[in-house]
Protein backbone atom coordinates (compact mmCIF):
# COMPACT_ATOMS: atom_id res chain seq x y z
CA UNK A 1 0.00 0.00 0.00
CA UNK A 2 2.18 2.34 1.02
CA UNK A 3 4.54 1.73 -2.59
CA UNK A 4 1.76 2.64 -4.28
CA UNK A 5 1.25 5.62 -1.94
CA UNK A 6 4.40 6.50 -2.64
CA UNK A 7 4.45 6.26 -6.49
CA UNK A 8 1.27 8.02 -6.25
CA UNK A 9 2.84 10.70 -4.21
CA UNK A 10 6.25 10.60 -6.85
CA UNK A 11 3.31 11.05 -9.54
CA UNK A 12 1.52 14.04 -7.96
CA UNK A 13 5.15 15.59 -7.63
CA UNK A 14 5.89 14.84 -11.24
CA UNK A 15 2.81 16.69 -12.14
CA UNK A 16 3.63 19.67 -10.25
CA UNK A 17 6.94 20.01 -11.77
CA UNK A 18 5.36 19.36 -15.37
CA UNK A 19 3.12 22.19 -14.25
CA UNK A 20 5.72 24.86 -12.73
CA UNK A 21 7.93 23.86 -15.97
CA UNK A 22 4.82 24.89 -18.03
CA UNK A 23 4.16 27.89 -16.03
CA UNK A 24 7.93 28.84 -16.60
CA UNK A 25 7.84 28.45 -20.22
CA UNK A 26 4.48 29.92 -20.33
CA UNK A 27 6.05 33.25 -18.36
CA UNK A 28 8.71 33.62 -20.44
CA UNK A 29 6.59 33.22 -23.93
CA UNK A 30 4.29 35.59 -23.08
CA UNK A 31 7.43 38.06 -22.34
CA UNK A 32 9.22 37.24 -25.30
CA UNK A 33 5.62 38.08 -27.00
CA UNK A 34 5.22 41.44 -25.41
CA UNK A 35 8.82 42.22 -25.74
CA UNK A 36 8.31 41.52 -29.91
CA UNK A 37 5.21 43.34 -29.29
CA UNK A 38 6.66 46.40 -28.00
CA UNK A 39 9.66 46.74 -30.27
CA UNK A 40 7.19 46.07 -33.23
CA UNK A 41 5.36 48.92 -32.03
CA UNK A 42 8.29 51.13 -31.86
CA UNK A 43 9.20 49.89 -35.29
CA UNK A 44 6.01 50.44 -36.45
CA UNK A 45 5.26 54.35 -34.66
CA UNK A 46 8.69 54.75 -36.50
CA UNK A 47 7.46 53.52 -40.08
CA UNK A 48 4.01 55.16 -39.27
CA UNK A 49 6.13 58.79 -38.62
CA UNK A 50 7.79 58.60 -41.83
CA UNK A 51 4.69 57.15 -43.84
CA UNK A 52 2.89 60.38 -41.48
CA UNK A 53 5.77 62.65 -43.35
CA UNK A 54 5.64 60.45 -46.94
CA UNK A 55 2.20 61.41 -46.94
CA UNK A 56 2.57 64.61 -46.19
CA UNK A 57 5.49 65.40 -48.41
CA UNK A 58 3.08 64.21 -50.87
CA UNK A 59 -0.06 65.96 -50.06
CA UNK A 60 2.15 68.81 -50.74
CA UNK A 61 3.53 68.16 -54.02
CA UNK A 62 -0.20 66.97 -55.07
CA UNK A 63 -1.66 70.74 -53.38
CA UNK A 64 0.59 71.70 -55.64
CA UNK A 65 0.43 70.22 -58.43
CA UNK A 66 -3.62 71.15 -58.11
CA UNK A 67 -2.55 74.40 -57.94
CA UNK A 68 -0.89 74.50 -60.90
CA UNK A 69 -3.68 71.98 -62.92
CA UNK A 70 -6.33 74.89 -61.23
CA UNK A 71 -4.34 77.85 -63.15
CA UNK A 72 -4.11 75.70 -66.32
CA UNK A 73 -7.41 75.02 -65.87
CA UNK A 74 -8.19 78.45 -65.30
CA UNK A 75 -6.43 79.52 -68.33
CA UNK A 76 -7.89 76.79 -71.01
CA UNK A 77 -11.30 78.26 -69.26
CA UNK A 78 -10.11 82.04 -69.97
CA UNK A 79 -9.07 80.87 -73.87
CA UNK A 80 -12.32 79.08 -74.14
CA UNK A 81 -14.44 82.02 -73.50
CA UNK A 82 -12.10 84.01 -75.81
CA UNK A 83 -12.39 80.84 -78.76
CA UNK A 84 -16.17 81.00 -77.72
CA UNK A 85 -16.50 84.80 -78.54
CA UNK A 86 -14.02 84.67 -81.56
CA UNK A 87 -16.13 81.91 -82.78
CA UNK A 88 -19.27 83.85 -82.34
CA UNK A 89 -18.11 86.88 -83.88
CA UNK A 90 -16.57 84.83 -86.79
CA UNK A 91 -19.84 83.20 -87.23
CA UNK A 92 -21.59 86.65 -86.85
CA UNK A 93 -19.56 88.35 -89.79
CA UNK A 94 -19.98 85.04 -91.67
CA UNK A 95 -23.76 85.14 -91.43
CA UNK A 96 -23.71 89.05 -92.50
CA UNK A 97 -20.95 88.14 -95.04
CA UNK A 98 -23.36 85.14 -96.68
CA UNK A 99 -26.50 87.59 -96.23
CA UNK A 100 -24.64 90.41 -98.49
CA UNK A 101 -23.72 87.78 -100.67
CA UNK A 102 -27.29 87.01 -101.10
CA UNK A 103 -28.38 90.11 -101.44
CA UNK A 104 -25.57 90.82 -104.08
CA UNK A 105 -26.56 87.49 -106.07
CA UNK A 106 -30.08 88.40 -105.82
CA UNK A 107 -28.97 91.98 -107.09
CA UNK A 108 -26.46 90.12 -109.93
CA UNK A 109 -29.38 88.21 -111.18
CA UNK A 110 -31.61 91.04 -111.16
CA UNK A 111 -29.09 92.85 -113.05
CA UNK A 112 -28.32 90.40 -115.29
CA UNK A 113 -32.01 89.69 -115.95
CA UNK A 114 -32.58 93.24 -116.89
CA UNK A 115 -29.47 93.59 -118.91
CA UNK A 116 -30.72 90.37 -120.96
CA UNK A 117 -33.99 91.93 -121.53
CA UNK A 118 -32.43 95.09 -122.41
CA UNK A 119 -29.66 93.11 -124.79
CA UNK A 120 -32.45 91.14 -126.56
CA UNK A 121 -34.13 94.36 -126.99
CA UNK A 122 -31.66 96.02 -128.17
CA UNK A 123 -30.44 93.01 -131.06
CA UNK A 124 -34.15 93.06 -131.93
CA UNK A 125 -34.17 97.10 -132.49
CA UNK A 126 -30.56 96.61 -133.95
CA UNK A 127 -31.85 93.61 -136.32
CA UNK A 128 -35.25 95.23 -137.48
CA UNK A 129 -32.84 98.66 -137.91
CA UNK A 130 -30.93 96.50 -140.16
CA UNK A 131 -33.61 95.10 -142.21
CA UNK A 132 -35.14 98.59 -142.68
CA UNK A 133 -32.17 99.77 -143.66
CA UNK A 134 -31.14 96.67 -146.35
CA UNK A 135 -34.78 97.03 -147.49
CA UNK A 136 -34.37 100.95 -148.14
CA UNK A 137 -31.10 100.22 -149.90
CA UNK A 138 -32.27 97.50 -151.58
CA UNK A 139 -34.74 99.54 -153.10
CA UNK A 140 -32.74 102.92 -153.45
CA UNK A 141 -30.18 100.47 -155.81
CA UNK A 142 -33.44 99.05 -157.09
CA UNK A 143 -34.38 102.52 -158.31
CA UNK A 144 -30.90 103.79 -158.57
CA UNK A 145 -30.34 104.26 -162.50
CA UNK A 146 -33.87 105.81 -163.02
CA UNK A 147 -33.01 108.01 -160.20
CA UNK A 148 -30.05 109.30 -161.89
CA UNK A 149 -31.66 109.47 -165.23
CA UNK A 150 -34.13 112.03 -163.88
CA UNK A 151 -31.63 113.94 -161.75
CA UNK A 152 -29.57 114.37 -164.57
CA UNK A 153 -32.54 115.17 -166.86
CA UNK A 154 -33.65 117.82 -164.29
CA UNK A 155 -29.98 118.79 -164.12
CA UNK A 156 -29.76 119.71 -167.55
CA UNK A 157 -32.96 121.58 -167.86
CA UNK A 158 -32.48 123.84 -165.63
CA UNK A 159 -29.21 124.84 -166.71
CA UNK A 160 -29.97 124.24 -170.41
CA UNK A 161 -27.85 121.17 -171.60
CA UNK A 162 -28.45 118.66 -174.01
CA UNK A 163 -28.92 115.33 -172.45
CA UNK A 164 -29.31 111.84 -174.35
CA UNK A 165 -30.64 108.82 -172.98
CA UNK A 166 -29.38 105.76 -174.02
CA UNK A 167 -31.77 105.52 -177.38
CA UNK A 168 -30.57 108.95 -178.47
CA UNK A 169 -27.38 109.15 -178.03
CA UNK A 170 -25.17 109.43 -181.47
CA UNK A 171 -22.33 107.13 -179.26
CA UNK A 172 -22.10 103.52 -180.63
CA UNK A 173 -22.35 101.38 -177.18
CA UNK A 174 -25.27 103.11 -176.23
CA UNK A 175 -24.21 104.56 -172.50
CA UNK A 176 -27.03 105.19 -170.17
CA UNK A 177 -26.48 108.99 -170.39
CA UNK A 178 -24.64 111.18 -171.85
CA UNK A 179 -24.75 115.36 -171.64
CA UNK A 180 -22.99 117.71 -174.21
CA UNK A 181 -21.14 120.40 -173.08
CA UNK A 182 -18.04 122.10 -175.44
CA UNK A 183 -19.18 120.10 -178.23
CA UNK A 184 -18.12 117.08 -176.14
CA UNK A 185 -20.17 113.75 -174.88
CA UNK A 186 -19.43 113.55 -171.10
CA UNK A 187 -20.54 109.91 -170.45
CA UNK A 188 -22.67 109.21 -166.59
CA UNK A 189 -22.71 105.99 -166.33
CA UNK A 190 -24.94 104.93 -163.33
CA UNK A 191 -23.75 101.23 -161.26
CA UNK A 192 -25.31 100.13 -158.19
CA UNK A 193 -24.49 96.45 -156.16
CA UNK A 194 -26.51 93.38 -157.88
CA UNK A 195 -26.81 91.98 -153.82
CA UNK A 196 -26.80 92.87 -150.36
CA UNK A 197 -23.41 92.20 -150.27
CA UNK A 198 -20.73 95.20 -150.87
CA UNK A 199 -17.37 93.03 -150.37
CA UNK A 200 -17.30 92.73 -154.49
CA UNK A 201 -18.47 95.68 -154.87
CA UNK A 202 -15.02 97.88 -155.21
CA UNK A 203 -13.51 95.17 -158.17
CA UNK A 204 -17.00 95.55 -160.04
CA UNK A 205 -16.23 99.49 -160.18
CA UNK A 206 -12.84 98.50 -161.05
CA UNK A 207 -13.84 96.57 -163.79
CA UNK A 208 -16.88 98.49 -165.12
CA UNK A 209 -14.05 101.43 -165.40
CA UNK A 210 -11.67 99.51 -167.95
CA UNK A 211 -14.45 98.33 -169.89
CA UNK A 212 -15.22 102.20 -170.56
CA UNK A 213 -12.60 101.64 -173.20
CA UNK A 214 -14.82 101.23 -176.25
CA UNK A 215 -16.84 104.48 -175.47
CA UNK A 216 -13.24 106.61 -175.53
CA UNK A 217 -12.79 105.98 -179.27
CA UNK A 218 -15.76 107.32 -180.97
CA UNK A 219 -15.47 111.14 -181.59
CA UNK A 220 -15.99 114.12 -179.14
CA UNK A 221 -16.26 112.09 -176.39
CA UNK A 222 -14.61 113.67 -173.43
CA UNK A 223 -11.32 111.29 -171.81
CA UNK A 224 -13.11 111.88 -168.42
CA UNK A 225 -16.15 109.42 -167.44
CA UNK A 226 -18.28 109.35 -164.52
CA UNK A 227 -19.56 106.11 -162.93
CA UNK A 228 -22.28 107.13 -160.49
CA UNK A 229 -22.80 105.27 -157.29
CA UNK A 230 -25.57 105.18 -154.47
CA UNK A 231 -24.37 107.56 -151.65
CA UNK A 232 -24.84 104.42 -149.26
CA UNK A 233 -21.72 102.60 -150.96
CA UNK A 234 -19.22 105.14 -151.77
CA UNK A 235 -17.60 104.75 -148.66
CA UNK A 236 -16.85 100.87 -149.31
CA UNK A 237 -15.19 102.31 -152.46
CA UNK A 238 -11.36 102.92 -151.58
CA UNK A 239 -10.16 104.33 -154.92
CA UNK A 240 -12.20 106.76 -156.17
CA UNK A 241 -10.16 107.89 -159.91
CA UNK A 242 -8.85 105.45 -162.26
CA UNK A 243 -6.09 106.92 -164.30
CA UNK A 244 -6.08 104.55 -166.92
CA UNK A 245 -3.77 105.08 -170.25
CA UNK A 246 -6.69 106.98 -172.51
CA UNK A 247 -8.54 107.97 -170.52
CA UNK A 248 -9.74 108.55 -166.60
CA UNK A 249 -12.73 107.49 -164.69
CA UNK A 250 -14.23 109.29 -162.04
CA UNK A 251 -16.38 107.44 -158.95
CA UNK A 252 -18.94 110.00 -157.89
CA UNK A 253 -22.88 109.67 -156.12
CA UNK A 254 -25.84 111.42 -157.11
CA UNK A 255 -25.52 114.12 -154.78
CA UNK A 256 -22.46 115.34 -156.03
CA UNK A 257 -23.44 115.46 -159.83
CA UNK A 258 -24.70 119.01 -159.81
CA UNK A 259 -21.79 120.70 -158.45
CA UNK A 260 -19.86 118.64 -161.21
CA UNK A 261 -22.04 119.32 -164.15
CA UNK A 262 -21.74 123.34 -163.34
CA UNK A 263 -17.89 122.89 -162.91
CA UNK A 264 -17.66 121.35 -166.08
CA UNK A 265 -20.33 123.66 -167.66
CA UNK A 266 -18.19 126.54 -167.08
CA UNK A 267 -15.75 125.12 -169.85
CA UNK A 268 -18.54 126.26 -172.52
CA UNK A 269 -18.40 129.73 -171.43
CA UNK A 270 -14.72 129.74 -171.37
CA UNK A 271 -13.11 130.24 -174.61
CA UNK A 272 -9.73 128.99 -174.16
CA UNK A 273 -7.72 129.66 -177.29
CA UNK A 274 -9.14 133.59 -177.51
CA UNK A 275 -8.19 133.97 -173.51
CA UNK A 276 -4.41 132.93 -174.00
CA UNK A 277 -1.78 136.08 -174.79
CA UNK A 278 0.62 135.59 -178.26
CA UNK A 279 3.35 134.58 -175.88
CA UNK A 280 1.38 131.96 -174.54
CA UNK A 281 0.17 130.22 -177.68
CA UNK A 282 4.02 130.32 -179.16
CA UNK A 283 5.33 128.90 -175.70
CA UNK A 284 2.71 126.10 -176.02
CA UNK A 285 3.38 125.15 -179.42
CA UNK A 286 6.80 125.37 -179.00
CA UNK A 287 6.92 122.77 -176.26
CA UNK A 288 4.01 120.49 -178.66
CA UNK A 289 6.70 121.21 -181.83
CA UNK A 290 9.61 119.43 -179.41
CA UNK A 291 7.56 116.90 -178.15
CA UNK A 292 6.25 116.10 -181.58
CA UNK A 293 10.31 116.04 -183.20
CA UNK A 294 11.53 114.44 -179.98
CA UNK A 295 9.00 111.06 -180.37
CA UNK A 296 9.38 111.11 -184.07
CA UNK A 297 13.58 111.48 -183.50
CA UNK A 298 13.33 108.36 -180.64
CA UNK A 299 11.24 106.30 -182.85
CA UNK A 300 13.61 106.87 -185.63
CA UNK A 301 16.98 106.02 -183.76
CA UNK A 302 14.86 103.26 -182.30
CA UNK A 303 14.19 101.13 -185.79
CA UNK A 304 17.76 102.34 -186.61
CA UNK A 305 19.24 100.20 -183.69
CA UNK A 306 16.31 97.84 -184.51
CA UNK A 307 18.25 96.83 -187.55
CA UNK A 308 21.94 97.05 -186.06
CA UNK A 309 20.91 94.63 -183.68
CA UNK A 310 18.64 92.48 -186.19
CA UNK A 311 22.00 92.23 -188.55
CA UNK A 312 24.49 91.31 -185.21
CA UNK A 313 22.05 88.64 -184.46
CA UNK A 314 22.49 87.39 -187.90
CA UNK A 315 25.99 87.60 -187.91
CA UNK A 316 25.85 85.62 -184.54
CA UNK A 317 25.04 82.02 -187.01
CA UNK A 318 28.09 82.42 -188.42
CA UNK A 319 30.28 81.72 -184.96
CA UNK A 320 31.57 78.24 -184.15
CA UNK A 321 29.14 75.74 -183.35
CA UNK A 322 30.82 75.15 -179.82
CA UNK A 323 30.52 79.10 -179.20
CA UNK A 324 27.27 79.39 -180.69
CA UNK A 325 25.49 76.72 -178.70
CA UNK A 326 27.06 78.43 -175.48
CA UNK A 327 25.77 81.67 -176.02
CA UNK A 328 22.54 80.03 -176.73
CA UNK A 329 23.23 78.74 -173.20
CA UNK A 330 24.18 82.06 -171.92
CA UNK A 331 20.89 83.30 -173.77
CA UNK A 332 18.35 81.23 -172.63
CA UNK A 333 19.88 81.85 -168.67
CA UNK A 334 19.93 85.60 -168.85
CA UNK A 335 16.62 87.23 -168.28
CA UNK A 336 15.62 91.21 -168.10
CA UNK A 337 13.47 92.52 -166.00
CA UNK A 338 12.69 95.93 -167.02
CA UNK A 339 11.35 98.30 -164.21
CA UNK A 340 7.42 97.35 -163.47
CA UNK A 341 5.13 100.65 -164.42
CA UNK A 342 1.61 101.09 -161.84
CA UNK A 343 -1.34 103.24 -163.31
CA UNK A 344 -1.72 104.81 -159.56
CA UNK A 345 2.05 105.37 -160.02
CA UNK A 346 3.31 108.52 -161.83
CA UNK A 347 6.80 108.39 -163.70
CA UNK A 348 8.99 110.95 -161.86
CA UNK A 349 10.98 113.00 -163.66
CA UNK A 350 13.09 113.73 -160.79
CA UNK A 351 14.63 110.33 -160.79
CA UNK A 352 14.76 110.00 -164.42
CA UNK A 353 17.28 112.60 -164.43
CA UNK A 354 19.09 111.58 -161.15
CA UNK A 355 19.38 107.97 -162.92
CA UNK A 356 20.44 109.37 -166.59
CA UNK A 357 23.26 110.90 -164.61
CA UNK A 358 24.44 108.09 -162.53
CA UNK A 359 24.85 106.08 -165.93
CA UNK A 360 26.43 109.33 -167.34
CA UNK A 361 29.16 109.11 -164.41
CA UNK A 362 29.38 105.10 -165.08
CA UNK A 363 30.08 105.66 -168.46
CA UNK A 364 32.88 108.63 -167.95
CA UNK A 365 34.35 106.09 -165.35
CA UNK A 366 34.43 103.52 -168.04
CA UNK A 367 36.08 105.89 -170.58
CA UNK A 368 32.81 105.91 -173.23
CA UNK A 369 32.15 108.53 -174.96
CA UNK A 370 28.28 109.78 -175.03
CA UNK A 371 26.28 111.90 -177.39
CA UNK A 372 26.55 115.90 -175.88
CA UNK A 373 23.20 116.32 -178.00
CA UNK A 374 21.47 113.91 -175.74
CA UNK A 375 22.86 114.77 -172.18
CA UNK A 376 19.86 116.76 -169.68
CA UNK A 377 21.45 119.52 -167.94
CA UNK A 378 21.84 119.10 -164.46
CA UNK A 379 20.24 120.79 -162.05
């Protein structure tokens, strides 16, 4: 009993000591704990401090960094109200610029409408002025030669001329009409266009004047003839005298034939032979005596070198063959071309004599004698 006791006793002791050795360890755990504890709250006031100044430090640079967004945002506010207004008063002068451009269309068209209207109006006045017009000279050329027959007629009356009509007339050819003044057939011959259309007009005048020829060669007809034109187509007409080798031709209108016909009817009361002095009928036929003896002279010398060269041409067949056929070679090369002579053109006499002496000098340089009889005196 008692070893039992005793182990019991051993066992209680053992379980004391397991307990105080628990206690122990327990003690010194939980003081281990709250000595970790407490320097992991120092560590931790110390993180929290600088975290407390992190923060802070950062607050800062964000305050400031709002401050800065705040005046940025401030300014892009301030340059969106002055965008805004631009914009408005952009689109304000826009709107007034697109109304005036309107109203200026508007005013364009209205314009343009009116000047149409007034253009058409004006082609149709200009087109029925033209049509009046081609019908009244259609119908003055229409009436044109009877209208000069009975001006001339009426002419002549009242200043006492003869005038023949085309049945009368003692002029083969038969020209439309014809007055006598002088003893002398002055030929008015009357022409107006055959169309509308005046661009031929000029060479039909032209040509109507050379074919005046045949009426030049019957007797006591006067070398100057009058074509008579309407007044509406003389001014298409650039040459208005034909000087023509027999005669000249004269392009005059109706309204000018009166003032003619009593220039030319003065010659009937002007005697000319009985007005001119003794000296000045000797001077005149002096100077028609020289002209007369001077042509007749020329055309003599003229067949007299006509035969000189006619015999050295002759004499030419008798050369040798090889010459001959190489002057015939020479010949047929050679060409003159003798100056070109213009009716409009007179021949000056000025520059005949300057060029009869430049070939007098040529021919004194050249040592050949000339005939002293023949020389013009200088001037």
């Amino acid at each position: 009993m008692s070893k039992e006791i005793q182990e019991y006793k051993n066992l209680e002791e053992l379980l004391d000591r397991i307990k105080t050795v628990n206690l122990i360890e327990r003690i010194f755990s939980w003081s281990s704990i709250k000595k970790l504890s407490y320097d992991a709250y120092d560590e931790f006031k110390s993180i929290d401090k600088i975290t407390e100044l992190a923060v802070k430090d950062a607050i800062s640079r964000l305050e400031m960094d709002k401050a800065k967004l705040n005046e940025q945002i401030t300014q892009l506010h301030n340059k969106d109200k002055e965008n805004i207004k631009a914009i408005a008063e952009h689109n304000s002068i826009k709107q007034k610029e697109q109304q005036d451009y309107q109203k200026n269309i508007t005013e364009i068209n209205t314009l343009r409408n009116q000047m149409d209207q007034d253009r058409q109006k004006i082609q149709r006045d200009r087109e029925e002025e033209i049509a009046n017009n081609l019908k009244k000279m259609k119908e003055t050329w229409k009436t044109h030669e009877t209208d000069v027959e009975d001006y001339l007629k009426k002419i002549c009356k009242k200043q006492g001329i003869n005038y023949f009509d085309k049945e009368k007339v003692p002029i083969k050819g038969k020209p439309d009409n014809t007055i006598e003044i002088a003893d002398q057939y002055i030929i008015f011959d009357a022409k107006s266009p055959a169309s509308d259309d005046l661009r031929n007009f000029p060479q039909y005048i032209k040509t109507q004047a050379e074919t005046l020829k045949k009426y030049i060669k019957e007797e006591n007809v006067k070398k100057d003839i009058y074509l008579v034109v309407p007044d509406n187509t003389i001014d298409c007409i650039k040459e208005h005298t034909y000087n023509l080798a027999d005669y000249d031709v004269y392009v005059i209108t109706k309204s000018s034939l009166e003032p003619i016909i009593l220039s030319l009817r003065k010659i009937e009361d002007y005697e000319f032979a009985d007005k001119l002095s003794p000296e000045d009928r000797d001077a005149i036929s002096r100077i028609i005596g020289k002209f007369a003896h001077t042509t007749k002279r020329r055309m003599q010398v003229d067949s007299f070198f006509f035969d000189e060269y006619l015999n050295i041409l002759t004499n030419c067949n008798s050369l040798p063959d090889e010459i001959k056929e190489q002057a015939v070679k020479c010949e047929m090369s050679d060409k003159l071309n003798p100056p070109l002579e213009k009716r409009v053109k007179q021949i000056s006499e000025k520059e005949l004599r300057e060029d009869f002496v430049n070939k007098k000098q040529v021919a004194k340089a050249k040592k050949i004698q000339t005939d002293v009889n023949l020389l013009i005196e200088e001037k």
